[in-house]
Protein backbone atom coordinates (compact mmCIF):
# COMPACT_ATOMS: atom_id res chain seq x y z
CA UNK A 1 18.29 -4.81 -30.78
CA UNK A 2 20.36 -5.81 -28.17
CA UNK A 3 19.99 -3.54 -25.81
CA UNK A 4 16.22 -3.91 -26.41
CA UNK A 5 16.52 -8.05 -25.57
CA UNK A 6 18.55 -6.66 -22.36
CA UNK A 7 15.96 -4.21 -21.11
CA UNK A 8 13.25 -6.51 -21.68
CA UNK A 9 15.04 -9.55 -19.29
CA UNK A 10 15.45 -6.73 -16.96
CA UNK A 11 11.83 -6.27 -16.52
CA UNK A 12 11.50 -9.56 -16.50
CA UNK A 13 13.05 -10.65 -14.06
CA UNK A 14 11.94 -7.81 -12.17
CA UNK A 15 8.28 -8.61 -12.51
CA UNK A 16 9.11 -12.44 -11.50
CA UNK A 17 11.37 -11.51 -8.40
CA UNK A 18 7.86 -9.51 -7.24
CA UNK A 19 4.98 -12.21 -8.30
CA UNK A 20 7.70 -15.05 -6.06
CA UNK A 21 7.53 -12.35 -3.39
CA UNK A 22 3.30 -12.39 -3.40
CA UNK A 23 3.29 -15.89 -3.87
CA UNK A 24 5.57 -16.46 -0.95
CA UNK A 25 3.54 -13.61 0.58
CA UNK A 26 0.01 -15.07 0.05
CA UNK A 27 1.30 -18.74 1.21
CA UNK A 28 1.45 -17.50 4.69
CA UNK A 29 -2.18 -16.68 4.83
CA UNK A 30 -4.70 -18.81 7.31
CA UNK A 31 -7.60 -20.66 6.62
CA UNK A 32 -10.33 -18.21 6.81
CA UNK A 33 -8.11 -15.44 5.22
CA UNK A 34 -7.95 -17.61 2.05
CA UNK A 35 -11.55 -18.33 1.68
CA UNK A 36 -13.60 -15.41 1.04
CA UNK A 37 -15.69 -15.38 -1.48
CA UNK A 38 -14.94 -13.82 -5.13
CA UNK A 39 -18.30 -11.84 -4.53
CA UNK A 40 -16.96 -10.36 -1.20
CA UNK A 41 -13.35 -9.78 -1.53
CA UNK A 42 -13.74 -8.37 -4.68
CA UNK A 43 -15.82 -5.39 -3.15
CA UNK A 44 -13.88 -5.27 0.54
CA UNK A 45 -10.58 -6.06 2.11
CA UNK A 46 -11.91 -8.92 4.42
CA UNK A 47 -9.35 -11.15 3.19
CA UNK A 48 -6.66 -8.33 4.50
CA UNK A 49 -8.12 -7.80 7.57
CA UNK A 50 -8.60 -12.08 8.43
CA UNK A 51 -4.65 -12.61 7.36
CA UNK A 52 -3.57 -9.58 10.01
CA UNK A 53 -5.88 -11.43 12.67
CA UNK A 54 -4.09 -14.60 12.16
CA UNK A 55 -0.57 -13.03 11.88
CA UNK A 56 -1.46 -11.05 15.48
CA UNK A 57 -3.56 -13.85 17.20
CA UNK A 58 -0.08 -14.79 19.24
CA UNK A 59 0.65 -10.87 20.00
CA UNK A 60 -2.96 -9.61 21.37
CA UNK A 61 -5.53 -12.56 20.86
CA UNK A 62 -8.43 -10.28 22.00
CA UNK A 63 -7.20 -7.56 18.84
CA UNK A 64 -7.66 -10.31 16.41
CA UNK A 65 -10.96 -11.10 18.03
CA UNK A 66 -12.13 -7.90 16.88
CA UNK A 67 -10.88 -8.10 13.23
CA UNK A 68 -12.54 -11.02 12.98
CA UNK A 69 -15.62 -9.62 14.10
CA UNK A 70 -15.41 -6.97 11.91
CA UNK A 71 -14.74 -9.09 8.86
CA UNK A 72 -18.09 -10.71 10.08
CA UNK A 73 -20.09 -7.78 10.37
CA UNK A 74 -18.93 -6.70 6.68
CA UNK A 75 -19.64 -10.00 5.29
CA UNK A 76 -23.14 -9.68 7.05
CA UNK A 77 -23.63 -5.95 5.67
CA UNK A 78 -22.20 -6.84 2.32
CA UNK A 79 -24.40 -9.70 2.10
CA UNK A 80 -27.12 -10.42 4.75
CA UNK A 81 -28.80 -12.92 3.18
CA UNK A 82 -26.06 -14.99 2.32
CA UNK A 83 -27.07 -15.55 -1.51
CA UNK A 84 -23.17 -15.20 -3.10
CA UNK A 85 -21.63 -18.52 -3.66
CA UNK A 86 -20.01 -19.70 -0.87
CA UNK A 87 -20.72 -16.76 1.14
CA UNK A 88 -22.98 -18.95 3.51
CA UNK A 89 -20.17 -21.49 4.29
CA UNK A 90 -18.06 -18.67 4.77
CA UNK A 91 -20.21 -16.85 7.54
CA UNK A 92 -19.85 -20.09 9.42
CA UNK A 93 -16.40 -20.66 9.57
CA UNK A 94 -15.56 -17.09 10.40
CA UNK A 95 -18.39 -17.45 13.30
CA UNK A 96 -16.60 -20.76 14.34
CA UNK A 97 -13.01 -18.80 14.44
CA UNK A 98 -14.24 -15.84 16.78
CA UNK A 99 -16.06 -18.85 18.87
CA UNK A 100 -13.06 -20.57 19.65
CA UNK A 101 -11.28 -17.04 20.21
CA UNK A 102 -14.28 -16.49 22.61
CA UNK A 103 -13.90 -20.03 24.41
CA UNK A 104 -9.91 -19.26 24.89
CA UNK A 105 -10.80 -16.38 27.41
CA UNK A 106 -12.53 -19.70 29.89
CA UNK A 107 -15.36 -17.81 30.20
CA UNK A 108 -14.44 -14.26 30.61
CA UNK A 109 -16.63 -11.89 29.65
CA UNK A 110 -16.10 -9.05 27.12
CA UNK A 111 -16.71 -5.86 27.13
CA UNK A 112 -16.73 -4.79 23.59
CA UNK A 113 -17.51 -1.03 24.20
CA UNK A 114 -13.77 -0.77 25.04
CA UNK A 115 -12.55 -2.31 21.42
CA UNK A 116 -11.50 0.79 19.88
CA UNK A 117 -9.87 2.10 22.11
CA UNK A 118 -7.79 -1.59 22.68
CA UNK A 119 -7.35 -1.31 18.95
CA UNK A 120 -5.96 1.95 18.72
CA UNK A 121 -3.36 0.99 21.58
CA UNK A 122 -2.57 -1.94 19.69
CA UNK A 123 -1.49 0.08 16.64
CA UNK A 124 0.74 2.54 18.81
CA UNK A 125 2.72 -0.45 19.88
CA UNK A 126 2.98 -2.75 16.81
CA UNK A 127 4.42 0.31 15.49
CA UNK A 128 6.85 1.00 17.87
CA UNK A 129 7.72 -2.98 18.54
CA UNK A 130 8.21 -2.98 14.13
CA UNK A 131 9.89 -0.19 14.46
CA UNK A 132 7.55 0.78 10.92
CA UNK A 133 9.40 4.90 11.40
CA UNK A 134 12.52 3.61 10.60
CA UNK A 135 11.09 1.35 8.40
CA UNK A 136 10.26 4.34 6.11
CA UNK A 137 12.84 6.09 6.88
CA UNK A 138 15.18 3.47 5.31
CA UNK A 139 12.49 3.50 2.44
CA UNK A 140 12.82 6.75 1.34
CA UNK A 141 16.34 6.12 1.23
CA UNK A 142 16.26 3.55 -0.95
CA UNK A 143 13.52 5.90 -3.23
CA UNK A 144 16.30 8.61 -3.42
CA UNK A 145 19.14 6.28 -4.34
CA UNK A 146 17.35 3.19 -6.21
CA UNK A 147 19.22 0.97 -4.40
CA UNK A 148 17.53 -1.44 -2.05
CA UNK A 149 19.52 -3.01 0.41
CA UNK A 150 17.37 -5.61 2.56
CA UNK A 151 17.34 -9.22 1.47
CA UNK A 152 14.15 -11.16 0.52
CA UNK A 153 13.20 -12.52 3.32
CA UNK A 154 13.45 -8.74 4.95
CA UNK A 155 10.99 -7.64 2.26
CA UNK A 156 8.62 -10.12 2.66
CA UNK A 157 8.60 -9.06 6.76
CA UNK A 158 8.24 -5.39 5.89
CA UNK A 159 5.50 -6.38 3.53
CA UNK A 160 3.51 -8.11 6.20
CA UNK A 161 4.00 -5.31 8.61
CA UNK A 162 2.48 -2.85 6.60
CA UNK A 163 -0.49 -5.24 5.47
CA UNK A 164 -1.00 -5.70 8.86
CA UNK A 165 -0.86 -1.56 10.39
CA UNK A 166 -3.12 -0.96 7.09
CA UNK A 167 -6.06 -3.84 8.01
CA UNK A 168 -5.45 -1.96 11.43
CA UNK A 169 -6.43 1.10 10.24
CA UNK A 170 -9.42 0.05 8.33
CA UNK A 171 -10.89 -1.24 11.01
CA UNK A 172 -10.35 1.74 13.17
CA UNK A 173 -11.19 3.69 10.99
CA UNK A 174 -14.86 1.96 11.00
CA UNK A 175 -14.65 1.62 14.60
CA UNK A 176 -13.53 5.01 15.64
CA UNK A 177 -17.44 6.35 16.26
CA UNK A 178 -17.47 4.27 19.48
CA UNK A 179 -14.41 6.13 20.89
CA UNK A 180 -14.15 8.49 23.28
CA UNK A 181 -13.59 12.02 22.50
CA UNK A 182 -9.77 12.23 23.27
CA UNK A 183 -9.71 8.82 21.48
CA UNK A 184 -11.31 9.61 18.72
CA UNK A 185 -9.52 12.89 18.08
CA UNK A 186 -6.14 10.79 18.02
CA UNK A 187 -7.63 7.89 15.69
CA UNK A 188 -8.79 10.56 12.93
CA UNK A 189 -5.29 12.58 13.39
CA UNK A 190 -3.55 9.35 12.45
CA UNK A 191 -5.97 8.84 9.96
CA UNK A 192 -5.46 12.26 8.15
CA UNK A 193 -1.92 11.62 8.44
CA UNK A 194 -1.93 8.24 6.80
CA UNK A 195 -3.67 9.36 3.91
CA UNK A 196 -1.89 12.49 3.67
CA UNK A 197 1.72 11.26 3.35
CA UNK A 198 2.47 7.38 4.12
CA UNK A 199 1.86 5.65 0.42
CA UNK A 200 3.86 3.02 2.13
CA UNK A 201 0.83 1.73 4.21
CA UNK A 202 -1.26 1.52 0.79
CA UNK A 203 1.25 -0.98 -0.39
CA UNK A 204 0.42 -1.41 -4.48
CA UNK A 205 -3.19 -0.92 -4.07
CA UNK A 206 -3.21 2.52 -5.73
CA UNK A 207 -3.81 2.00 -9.66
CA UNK A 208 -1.92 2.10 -12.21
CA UNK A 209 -0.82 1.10 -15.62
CA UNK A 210 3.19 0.21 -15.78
CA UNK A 211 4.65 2.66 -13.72
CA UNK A 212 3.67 2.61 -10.00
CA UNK A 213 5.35 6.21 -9.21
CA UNK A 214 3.08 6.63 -6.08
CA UNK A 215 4.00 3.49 -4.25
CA UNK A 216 6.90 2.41 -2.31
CA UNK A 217 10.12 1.02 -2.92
CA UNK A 218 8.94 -2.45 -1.83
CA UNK A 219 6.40 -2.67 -4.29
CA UNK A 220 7.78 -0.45 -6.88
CA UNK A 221 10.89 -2.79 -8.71
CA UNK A 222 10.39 -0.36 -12.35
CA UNK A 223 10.24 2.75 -10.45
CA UNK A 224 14.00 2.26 -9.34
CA UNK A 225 15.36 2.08 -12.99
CA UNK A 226 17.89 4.47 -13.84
CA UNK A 227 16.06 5.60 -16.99
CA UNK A 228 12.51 5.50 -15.30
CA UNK A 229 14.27 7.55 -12.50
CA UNK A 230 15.69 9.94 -15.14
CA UNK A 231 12.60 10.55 -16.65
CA UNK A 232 11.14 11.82 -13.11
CA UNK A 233 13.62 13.85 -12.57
CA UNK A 234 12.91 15.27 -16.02
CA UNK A 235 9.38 16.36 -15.42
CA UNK A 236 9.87 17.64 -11.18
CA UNK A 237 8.84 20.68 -10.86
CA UNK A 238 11.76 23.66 -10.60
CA UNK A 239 12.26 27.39 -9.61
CA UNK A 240 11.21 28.44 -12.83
CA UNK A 241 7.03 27.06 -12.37
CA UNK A 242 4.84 29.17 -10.21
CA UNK A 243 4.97 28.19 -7.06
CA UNK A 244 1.76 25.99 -5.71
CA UNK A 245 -0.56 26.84 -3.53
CA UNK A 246 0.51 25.49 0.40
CA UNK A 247 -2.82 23.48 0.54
CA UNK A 248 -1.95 21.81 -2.43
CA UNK A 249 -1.91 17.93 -1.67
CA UNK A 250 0.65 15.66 -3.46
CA UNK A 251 -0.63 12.34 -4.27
CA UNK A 252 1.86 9.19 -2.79
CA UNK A 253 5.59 9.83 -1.81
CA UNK A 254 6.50 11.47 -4.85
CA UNK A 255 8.19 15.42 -5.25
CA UNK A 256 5.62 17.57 -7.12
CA UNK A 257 5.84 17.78 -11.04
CA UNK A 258 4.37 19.89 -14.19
CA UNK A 259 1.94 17.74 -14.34
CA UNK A 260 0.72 18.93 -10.22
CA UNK A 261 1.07 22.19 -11.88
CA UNK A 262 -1.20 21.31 -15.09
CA UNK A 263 -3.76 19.85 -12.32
CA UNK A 264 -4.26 23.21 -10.50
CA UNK A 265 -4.63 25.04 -12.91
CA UNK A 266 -6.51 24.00 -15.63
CA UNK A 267 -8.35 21.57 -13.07
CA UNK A 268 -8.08 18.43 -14.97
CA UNK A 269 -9.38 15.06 -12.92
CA UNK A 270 -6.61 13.69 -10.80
CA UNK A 271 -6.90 10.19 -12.33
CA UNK A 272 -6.53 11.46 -15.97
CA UNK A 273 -3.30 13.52 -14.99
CA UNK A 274 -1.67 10.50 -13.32
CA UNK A 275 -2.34 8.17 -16.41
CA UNK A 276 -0.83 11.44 -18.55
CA UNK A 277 2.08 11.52 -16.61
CA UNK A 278 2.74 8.07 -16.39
CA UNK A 279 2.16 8.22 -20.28
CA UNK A 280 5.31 10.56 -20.41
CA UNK A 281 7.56 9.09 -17.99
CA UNK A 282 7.63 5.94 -19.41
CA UNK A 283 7.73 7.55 -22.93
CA UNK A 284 10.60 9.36 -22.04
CA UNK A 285 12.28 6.19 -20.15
CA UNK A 286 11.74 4.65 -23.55
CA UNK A 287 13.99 6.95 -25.40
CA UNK A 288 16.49 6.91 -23.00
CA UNK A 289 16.69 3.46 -23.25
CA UNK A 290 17.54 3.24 -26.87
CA UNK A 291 20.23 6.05 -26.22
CA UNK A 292 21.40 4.10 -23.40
CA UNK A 293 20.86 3.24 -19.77
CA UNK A 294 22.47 6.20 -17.30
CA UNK A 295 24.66 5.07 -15.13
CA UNK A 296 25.03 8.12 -12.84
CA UNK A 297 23.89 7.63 -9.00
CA UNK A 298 21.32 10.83 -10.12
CA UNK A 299 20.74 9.77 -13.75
CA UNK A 300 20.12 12.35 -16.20
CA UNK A 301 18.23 12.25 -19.57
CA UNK A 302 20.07 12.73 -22.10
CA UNK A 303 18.57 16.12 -24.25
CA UNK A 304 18.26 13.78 -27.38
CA UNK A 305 16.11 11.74 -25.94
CA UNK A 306 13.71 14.62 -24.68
CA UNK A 307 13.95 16.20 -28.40
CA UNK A 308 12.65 12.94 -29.33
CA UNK A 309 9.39 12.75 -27.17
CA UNK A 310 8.59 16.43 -27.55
């Protein structure tokens, strides 16, 4: 019973170290970014792509001129006739922000058939000035050890970073029909590549029940517990499966399981195999727990516990 009171404090305090992080996270957010309405932001990331204009406006003022006007045009396409509560109010206070961005450039015109490919320059250096390749680097790290070593003011930094690069690539990706060829052909690489392998950009947006195994360290406090760690390690696929096809996609950052294995063959719906393997890992983690929490840097289930789940 003890050790039950102990986990539960553990997760916990866990879940309240992350909900202070989002509050402090969300306090930083402008205006605009805090205003749009339920029927909107429920259906769109407008709120995403406002906070990243505000957070760039000092870095590239004419960038965050064209997230704003994207947020615009969404909220127009979303709603055209303004009938949402407080979607009308809205429209105008966005239109005022990209004014004032507008009156800033005394007069200058723009030539907005060049945004894309300002936008997609803008991306190759916020990367490079974050230094986000490192960024993940350090990540994975952190995924392979459960250990995170930045502070919480580091985390909160990261966290914006990657909001930011992921309103970035919304927008191009909307945008990235105006480009040029060469352009284009970049933008859709990096596109591919984004949703291919770097879960870290996707933040916690990818559902889930308890267990967030396809999202990041930052996000993911339960996914470093040594008996939630176990319990992955448990279930990775080995030597002994057949080996998958080379086409076959992996869903996140994780290592490929039974359950990948399960998926191909038998050709059961993504979502239902996540929420089955979830199911297990934590069921597993469970068992462990009353057994006792590993304290190995690579912790191991202990073969009582599996004889209990299965």
């Amino acid at each position: 019973m003890v050790r039950a009171h102990e986990n539960w404090e553990r997760l916990v305090r866990s879940t309240l170290r992350r909900a202070a992080g989002q509050a402090a996270h969300e306090r930083q957010g402008s205006g605009i970014a805090g205003s749009v309405p339920p029927s909107l932001g429920k259906t769109s990331n407008i709120d995403a792509i406002l906070q990243a204009a505000d957070w760039i406006q000092d870095e590239d003022p004419n960038v965050a001129r064209i997230l704003c006007e994207q947020a615009y045009s969404m909220a127009q396409n979303l709603d055209p006739n303004s009938e949402g509560r407080g979607v009308l109010q809205f429209k105008t206070g966005l239109m005022s922000v990209i004014k004032q961005k507008l009156a800033k450039r005394d007069g200058a015109s723009i030539d907005r058939s060049h945004d894309i490919e300002r936008l997609w320059q803008f991306y190759q250096l916020y990367k490079q000035r974050h230094k986000v390749g490192d960024i993940q680097e350090e990540e994975e790290k952190w995924r392979e050890s459960g250990v995170i070593s930045a502070n919480f003011g580091e985390l909160m930094e990261r966290r914006k970073v990657f909001s930011t690069l992921r309103a970035l690539i919304d927008v191009m990706d909307v945008l990235s029909k105006d480009a040029t060829p060469s352009v284009g052909r970049l933008i859709m690489e990096e596109l591919r590549r984004v949703k291919r392998s770097d879960a870290t950009l996707s933040l916690d947006l990818t559902p889930y029940n308890i267990v967030p195994l396809d999202a990041p360290p930052l996000t993911n406090a339960i996914g470093l517990f040594p008996e939630i760690r176990g319990a992955i390690s448990a279930i990775r696929y080995t030597e002994n499966f057949p080996t998958l096809p080379a086409d076959y996609e992996i869903s996140g950052r994780r290592d490929a399981d039974m359950f990948d294995l399960l998926e191909y063959v038998f050709g059961f719906q993504r979502d239902n195999v996540r929420n089955q393997r979830e199911n297990v890992i934590l069921t597993i983690a469970n068992a462990q727990s009353r057994l006792g929490i590993p304290v190995e840097s690579d912790p191991k289930i202990d073969e009582k516990a599996i004889t209990e789940v299965f």
